[in-house]
PDB file of N, CA and C in Angstrom:
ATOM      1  N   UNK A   1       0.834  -1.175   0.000  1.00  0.00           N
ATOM      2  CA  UNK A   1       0.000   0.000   0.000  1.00  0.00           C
ATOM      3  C   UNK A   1       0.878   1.237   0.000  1.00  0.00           C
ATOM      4  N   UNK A   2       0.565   2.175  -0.723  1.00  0.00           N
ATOM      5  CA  UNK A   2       1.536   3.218  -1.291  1.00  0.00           C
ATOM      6  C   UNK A   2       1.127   4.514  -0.691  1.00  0.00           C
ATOM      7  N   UNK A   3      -0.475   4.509   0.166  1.00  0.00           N
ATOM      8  CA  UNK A   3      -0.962   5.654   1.035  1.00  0.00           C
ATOM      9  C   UNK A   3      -1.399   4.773   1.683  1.00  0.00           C
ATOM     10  N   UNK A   4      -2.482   6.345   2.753  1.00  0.00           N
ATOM     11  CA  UNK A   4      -3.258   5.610   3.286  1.00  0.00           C
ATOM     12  C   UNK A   4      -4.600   5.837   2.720  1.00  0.00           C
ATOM     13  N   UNK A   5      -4.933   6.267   1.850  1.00  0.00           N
ATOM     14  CA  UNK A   5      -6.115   6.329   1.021  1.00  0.00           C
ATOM     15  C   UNK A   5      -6.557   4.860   0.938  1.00  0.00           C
ATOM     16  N   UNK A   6      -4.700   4.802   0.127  1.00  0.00           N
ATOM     17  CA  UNK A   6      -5.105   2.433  -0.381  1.00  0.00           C
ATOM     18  C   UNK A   6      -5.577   2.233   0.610  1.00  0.00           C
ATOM     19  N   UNK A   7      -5.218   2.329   2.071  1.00  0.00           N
ATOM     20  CA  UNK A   7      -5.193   1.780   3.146  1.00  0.00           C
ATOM     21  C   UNK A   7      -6.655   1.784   3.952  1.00  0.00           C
ATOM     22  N   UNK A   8      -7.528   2.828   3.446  1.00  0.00           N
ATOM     23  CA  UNK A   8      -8.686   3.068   4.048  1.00  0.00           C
ATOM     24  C   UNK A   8      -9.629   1.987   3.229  1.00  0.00           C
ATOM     25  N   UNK A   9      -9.600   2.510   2.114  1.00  0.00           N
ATOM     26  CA  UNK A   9     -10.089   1.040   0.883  1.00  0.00           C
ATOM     27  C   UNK A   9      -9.962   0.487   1.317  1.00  0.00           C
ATOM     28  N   UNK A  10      -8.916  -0.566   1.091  1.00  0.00           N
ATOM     29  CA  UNK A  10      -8.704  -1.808   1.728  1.00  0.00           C
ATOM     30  C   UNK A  10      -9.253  -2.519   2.698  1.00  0.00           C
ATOM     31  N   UNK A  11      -9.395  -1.371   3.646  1.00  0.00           N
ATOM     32  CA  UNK A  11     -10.090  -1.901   5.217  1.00  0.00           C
ATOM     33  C   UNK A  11     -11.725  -1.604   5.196  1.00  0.00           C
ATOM     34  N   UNK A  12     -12.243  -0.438   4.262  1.00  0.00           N
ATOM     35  CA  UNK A  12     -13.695  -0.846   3.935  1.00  0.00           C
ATOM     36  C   UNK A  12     -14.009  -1.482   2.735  1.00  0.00           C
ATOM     37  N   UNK A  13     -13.154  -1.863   2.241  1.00  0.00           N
ATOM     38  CA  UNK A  13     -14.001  -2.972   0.972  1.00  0.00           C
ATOM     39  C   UNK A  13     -13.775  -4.508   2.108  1.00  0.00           C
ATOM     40  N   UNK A  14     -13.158  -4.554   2.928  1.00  0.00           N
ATOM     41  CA  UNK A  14     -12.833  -5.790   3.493  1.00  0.00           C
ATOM     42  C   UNK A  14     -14.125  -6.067   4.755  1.00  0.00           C
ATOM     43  N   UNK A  15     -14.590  -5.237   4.763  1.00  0.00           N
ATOM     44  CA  UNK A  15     -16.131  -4.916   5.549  1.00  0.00           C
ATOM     45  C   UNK A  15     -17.169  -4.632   5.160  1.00  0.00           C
ATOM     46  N   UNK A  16     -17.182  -4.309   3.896  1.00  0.00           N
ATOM     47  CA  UNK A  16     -18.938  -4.583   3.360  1.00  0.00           C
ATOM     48  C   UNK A  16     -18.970  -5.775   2.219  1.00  0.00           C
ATOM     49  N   UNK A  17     -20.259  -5.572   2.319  1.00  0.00           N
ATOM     50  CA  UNK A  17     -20.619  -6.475   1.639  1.00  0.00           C
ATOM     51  C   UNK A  17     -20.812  -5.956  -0.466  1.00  0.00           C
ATOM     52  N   UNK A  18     -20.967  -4.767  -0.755  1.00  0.00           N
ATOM     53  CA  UNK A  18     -20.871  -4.355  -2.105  1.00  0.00           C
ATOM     54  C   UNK A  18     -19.007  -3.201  -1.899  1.00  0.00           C
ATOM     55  N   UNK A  19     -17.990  -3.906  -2.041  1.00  0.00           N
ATOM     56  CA  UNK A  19     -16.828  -3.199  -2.491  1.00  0.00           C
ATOM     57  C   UNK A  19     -16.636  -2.735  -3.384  1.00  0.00           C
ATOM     58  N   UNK A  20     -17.085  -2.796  -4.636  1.00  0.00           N
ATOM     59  CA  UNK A  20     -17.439  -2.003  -5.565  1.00  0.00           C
ATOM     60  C   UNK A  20     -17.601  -0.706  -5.777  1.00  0.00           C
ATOM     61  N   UNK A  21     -18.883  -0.511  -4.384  1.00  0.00           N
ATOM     62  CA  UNK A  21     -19.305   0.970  -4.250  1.00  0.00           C
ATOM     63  C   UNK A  21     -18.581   1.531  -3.268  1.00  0.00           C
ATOM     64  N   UNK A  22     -17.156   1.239  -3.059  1.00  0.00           N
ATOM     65  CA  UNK A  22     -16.350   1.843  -1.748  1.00  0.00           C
ATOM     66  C   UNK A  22     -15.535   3.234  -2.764  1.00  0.00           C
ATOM     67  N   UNK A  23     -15.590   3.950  -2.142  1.00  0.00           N
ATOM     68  CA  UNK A  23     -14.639   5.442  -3.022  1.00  0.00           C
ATOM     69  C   UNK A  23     -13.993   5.965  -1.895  1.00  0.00           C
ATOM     70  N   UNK A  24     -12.689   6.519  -2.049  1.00  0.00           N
ATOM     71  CA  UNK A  24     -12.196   7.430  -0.923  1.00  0.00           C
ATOM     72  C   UNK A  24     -11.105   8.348  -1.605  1.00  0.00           C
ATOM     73  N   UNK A  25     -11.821   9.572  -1.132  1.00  0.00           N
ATOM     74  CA  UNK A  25     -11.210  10.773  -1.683  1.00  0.00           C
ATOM     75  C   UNK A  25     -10.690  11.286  -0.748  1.00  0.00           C
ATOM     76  N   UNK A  26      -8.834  11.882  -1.443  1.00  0.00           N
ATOM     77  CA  UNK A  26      -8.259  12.622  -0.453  1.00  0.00           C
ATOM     78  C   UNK A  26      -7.419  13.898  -0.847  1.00  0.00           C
ATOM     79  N   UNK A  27      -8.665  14.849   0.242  1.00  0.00           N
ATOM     80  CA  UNK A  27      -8.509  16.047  -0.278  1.00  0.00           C
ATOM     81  C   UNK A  27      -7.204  17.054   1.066  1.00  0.00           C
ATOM     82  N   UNK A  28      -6.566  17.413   0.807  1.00  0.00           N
ATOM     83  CA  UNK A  28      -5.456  18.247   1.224  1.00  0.00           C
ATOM     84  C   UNK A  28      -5.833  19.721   1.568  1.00  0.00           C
ATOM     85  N   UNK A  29      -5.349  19.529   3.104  1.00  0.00           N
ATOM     86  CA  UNK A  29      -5.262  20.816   3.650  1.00  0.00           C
ATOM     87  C   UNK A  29      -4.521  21.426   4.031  1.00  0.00           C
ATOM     88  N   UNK A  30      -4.598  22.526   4.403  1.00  0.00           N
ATOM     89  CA  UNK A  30      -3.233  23.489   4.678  1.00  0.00           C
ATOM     90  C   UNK A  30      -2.319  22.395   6.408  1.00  0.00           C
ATOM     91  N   UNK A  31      -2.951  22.006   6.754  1.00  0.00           N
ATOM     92  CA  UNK A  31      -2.845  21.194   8.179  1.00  0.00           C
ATOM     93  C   UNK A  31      -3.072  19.846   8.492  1.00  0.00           C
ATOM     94  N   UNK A  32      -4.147  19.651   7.884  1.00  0.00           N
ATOM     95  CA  UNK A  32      -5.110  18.135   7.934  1.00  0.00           C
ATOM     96  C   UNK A  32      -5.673  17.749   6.254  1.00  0.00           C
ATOM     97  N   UNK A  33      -4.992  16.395   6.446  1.00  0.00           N
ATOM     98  CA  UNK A  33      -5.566  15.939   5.140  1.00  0.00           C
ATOM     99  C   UNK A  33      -6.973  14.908   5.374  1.00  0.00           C
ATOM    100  N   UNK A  34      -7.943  15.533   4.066  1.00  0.00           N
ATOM    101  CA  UNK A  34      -9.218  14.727   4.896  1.00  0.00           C
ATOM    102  C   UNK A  34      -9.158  13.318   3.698  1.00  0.00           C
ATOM    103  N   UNK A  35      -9.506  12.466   4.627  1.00  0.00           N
ATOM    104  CA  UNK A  35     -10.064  10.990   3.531  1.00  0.00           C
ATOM    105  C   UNK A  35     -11.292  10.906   3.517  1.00  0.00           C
ATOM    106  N   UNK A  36     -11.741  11.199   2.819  1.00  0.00           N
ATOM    107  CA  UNK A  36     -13.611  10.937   2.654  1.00  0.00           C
ATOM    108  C   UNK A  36     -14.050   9.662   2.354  1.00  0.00           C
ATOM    109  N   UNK A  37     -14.328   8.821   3.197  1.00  0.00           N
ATOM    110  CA  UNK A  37     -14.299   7.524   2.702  1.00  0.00           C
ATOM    111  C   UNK A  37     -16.581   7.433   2.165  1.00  0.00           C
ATOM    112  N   UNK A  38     -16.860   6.785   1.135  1.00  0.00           N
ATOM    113  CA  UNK A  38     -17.929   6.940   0.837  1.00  0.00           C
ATOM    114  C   UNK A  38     -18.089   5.399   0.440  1.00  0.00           C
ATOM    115  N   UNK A  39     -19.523   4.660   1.002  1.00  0.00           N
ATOM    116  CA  UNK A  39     -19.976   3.773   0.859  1.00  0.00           C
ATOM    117  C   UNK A  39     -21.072   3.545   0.109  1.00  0.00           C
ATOM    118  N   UNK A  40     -21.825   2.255  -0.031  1.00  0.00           N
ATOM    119  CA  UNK A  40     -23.029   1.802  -0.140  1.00  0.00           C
ATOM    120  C   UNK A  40     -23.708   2.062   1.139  1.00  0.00           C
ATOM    121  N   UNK A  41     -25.247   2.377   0.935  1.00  0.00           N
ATOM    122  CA  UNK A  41     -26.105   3.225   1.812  1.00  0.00           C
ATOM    123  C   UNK A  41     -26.227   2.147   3.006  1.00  0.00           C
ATOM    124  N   UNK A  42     -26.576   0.689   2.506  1.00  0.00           N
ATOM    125  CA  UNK A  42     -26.774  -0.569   2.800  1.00  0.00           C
ATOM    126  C   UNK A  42     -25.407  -1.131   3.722  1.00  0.00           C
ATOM    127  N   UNK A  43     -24.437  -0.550   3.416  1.00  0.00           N
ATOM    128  CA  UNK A  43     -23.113  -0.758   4.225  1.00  0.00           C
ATOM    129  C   UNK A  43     -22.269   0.254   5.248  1.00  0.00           C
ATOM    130  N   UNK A  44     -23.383   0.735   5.143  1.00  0.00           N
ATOM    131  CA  UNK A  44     -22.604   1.950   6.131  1.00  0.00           C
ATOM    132  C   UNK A  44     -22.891   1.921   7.604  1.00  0.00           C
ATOM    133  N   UNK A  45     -23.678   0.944   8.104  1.00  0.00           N
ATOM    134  CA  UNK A  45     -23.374   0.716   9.299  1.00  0.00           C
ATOM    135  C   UNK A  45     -22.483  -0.213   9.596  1.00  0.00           C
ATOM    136  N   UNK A  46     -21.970  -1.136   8.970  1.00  0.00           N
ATOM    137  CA  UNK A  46     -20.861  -2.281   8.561  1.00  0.00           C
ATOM    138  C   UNK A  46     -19.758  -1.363   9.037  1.00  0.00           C
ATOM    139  N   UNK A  47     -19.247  -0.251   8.251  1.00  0.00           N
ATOM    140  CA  UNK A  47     -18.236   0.716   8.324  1.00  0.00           C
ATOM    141  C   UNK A  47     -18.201   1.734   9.719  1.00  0.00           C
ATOM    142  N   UNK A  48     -19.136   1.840  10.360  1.00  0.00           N
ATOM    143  CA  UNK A  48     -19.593   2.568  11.356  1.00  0.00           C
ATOM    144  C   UNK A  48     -19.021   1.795  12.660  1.00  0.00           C
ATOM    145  N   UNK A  49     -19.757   0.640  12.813  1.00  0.00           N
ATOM    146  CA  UNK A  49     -19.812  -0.464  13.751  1.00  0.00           C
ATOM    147  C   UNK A  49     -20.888   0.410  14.858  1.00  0.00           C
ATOM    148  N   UNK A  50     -20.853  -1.125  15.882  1.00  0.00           N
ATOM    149  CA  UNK A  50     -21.583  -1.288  16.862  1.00  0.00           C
ATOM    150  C   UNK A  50     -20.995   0.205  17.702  1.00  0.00           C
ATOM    151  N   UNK A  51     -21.835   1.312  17.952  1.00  0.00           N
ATOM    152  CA  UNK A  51     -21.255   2.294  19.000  1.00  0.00           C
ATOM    153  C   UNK A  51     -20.233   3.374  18.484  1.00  0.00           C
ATOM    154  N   UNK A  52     -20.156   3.093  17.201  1.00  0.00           N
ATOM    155  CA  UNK A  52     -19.233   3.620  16.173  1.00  0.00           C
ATOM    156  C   UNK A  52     -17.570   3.036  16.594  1.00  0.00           C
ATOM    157  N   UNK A  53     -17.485   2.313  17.220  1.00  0.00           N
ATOM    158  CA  UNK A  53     -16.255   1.220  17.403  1.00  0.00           C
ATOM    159  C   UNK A  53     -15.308   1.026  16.270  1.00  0.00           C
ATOM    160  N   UNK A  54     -15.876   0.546  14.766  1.00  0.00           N
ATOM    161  CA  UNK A  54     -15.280   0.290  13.827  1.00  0.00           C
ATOM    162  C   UNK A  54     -14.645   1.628  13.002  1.00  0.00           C
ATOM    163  N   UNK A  55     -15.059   2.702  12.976  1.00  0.00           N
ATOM    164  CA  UNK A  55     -14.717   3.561  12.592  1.00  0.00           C
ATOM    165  C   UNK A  55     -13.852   4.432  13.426  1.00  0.00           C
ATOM    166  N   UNK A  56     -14.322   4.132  14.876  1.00  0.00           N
ATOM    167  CA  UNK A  56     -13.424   5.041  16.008  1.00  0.00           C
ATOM    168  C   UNK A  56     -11.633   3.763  15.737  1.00  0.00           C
ATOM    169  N   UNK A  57     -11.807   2.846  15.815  1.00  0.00           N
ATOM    170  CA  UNK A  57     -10.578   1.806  15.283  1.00  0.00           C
ATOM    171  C   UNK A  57      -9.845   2.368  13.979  1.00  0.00           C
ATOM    172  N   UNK A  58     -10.347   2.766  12.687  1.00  0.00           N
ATOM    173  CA  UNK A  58     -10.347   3.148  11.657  1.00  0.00           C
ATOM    174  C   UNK A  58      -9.262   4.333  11.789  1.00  0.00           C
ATOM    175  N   UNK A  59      -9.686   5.008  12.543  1.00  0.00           N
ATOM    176  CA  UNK A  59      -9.437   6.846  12.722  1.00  0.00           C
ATOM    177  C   UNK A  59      -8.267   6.559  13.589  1.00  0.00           C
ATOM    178  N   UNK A  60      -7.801   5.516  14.480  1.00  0.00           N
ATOM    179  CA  UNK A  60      -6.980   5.300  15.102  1.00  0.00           C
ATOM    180  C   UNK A  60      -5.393   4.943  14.315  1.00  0.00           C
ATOM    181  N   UNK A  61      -5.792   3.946  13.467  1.00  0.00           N
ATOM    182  CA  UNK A  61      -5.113   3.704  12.434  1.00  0.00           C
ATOM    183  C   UNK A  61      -4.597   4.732  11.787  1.00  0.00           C
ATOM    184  N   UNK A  62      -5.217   5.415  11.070  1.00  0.00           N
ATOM    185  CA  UNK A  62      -5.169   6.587  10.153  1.00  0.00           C
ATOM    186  C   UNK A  62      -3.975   7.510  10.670  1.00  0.00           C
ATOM    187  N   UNK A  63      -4.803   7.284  12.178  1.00  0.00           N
ATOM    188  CA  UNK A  63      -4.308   8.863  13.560  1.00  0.00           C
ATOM    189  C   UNK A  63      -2.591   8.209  13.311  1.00  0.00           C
ATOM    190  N   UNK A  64      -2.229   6.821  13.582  1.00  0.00           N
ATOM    191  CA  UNK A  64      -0.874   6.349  14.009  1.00  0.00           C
ATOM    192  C   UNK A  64      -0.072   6.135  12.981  1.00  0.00           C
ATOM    193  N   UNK A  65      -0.641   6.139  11.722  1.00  0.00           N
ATOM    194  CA  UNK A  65      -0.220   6.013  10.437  1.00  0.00           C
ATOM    195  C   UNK A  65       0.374   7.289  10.034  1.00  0.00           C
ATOM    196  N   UNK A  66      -0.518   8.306  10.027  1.00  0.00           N
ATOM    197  CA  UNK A  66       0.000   9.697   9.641  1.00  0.00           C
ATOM    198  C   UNK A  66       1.212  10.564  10.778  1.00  0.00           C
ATOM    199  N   UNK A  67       0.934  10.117  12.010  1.00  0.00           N
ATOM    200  CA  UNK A  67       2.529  10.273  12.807  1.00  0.00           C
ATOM    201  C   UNK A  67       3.189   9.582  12.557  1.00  0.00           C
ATOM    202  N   UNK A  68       3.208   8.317  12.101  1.00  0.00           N
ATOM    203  CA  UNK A  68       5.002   8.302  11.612  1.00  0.00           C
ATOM    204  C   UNK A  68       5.212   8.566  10.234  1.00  0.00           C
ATOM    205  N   UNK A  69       3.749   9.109   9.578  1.00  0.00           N
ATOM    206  CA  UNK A  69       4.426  10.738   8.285  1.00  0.00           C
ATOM    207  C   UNK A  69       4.854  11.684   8.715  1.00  0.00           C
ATOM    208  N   UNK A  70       4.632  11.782   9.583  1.00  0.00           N
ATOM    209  CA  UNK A  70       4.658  13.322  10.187  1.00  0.00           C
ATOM    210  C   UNK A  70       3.624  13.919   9.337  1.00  0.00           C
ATOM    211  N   UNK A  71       2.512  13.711   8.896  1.00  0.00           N
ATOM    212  CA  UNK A  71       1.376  14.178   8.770  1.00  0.00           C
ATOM    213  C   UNK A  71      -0.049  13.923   9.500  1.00  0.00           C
ATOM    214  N   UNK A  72      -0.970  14.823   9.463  1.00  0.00           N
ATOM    215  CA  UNK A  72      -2.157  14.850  10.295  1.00  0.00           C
ATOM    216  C   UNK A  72      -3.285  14.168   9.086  1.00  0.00           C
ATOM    217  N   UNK A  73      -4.426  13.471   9.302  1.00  0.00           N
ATOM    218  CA  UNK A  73      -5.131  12.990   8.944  1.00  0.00           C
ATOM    219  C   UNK A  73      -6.531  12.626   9.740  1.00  0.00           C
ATOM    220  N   UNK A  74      -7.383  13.146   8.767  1.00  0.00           N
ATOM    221  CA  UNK A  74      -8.808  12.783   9.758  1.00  0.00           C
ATOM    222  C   UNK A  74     -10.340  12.339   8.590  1.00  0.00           C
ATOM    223  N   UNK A  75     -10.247  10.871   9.055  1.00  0.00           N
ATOM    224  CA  UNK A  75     -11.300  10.158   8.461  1.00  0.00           C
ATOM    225  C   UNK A  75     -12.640  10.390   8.340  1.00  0.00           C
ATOM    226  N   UNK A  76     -13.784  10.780   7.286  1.00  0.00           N
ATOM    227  CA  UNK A  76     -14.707  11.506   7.531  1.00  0.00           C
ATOM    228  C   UNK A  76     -15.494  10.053   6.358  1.00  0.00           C
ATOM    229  N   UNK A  77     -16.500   9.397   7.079  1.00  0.00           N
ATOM    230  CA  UNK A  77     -17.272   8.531   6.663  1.00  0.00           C
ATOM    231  C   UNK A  77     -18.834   9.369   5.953  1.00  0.00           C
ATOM    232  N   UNK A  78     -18.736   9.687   4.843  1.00  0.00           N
ATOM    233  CA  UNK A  78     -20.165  10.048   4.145  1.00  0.00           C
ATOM    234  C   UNK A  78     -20.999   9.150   3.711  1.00  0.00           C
ATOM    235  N   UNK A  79     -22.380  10.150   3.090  1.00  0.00           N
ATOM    236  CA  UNK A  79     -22.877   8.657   2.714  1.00  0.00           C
ATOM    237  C   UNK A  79     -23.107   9.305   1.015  1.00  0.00           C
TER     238      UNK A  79
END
């Protein structure tokens, strides 16, 4: 995996059930780069989880990934 864009993919096509309809856009900020990760309507509690657990895990990743870029990153699940 060559970002963490791949890296967000990866981990929601590996959790729903239509991967197909997984997209994640990453748009650049002066500070924080955002990943917009966008699903199937039908899979977005899959991506969410129980209590928002799976996504708070997600953002953790992201969070520990982008310090040892030395960049900031923050996961934003749409629908």
């Amino acid at each position: 995996m060559d970002s963490l864009k791949d890296l967000v993919e990866f981990m929601a096509k590996s959790l729903v059930d239509k991967p197909d309809n997984v997209e994640v856009d990453e748009i650049p900020g002066q500070q924080t780069t955002l990943l917009a990760l966008k699903v199937d309507k039908e899979d977005l509690g899959k991506v969410i989880g129980k209590q928002g657990k799976t996504a708070a895990a997600m953002r953790t990743i992201i969070r520990a990934a982008g310090t040892k870029l030395n960049k900031r990153y923050h996961l934003d699940i749409v629908e």
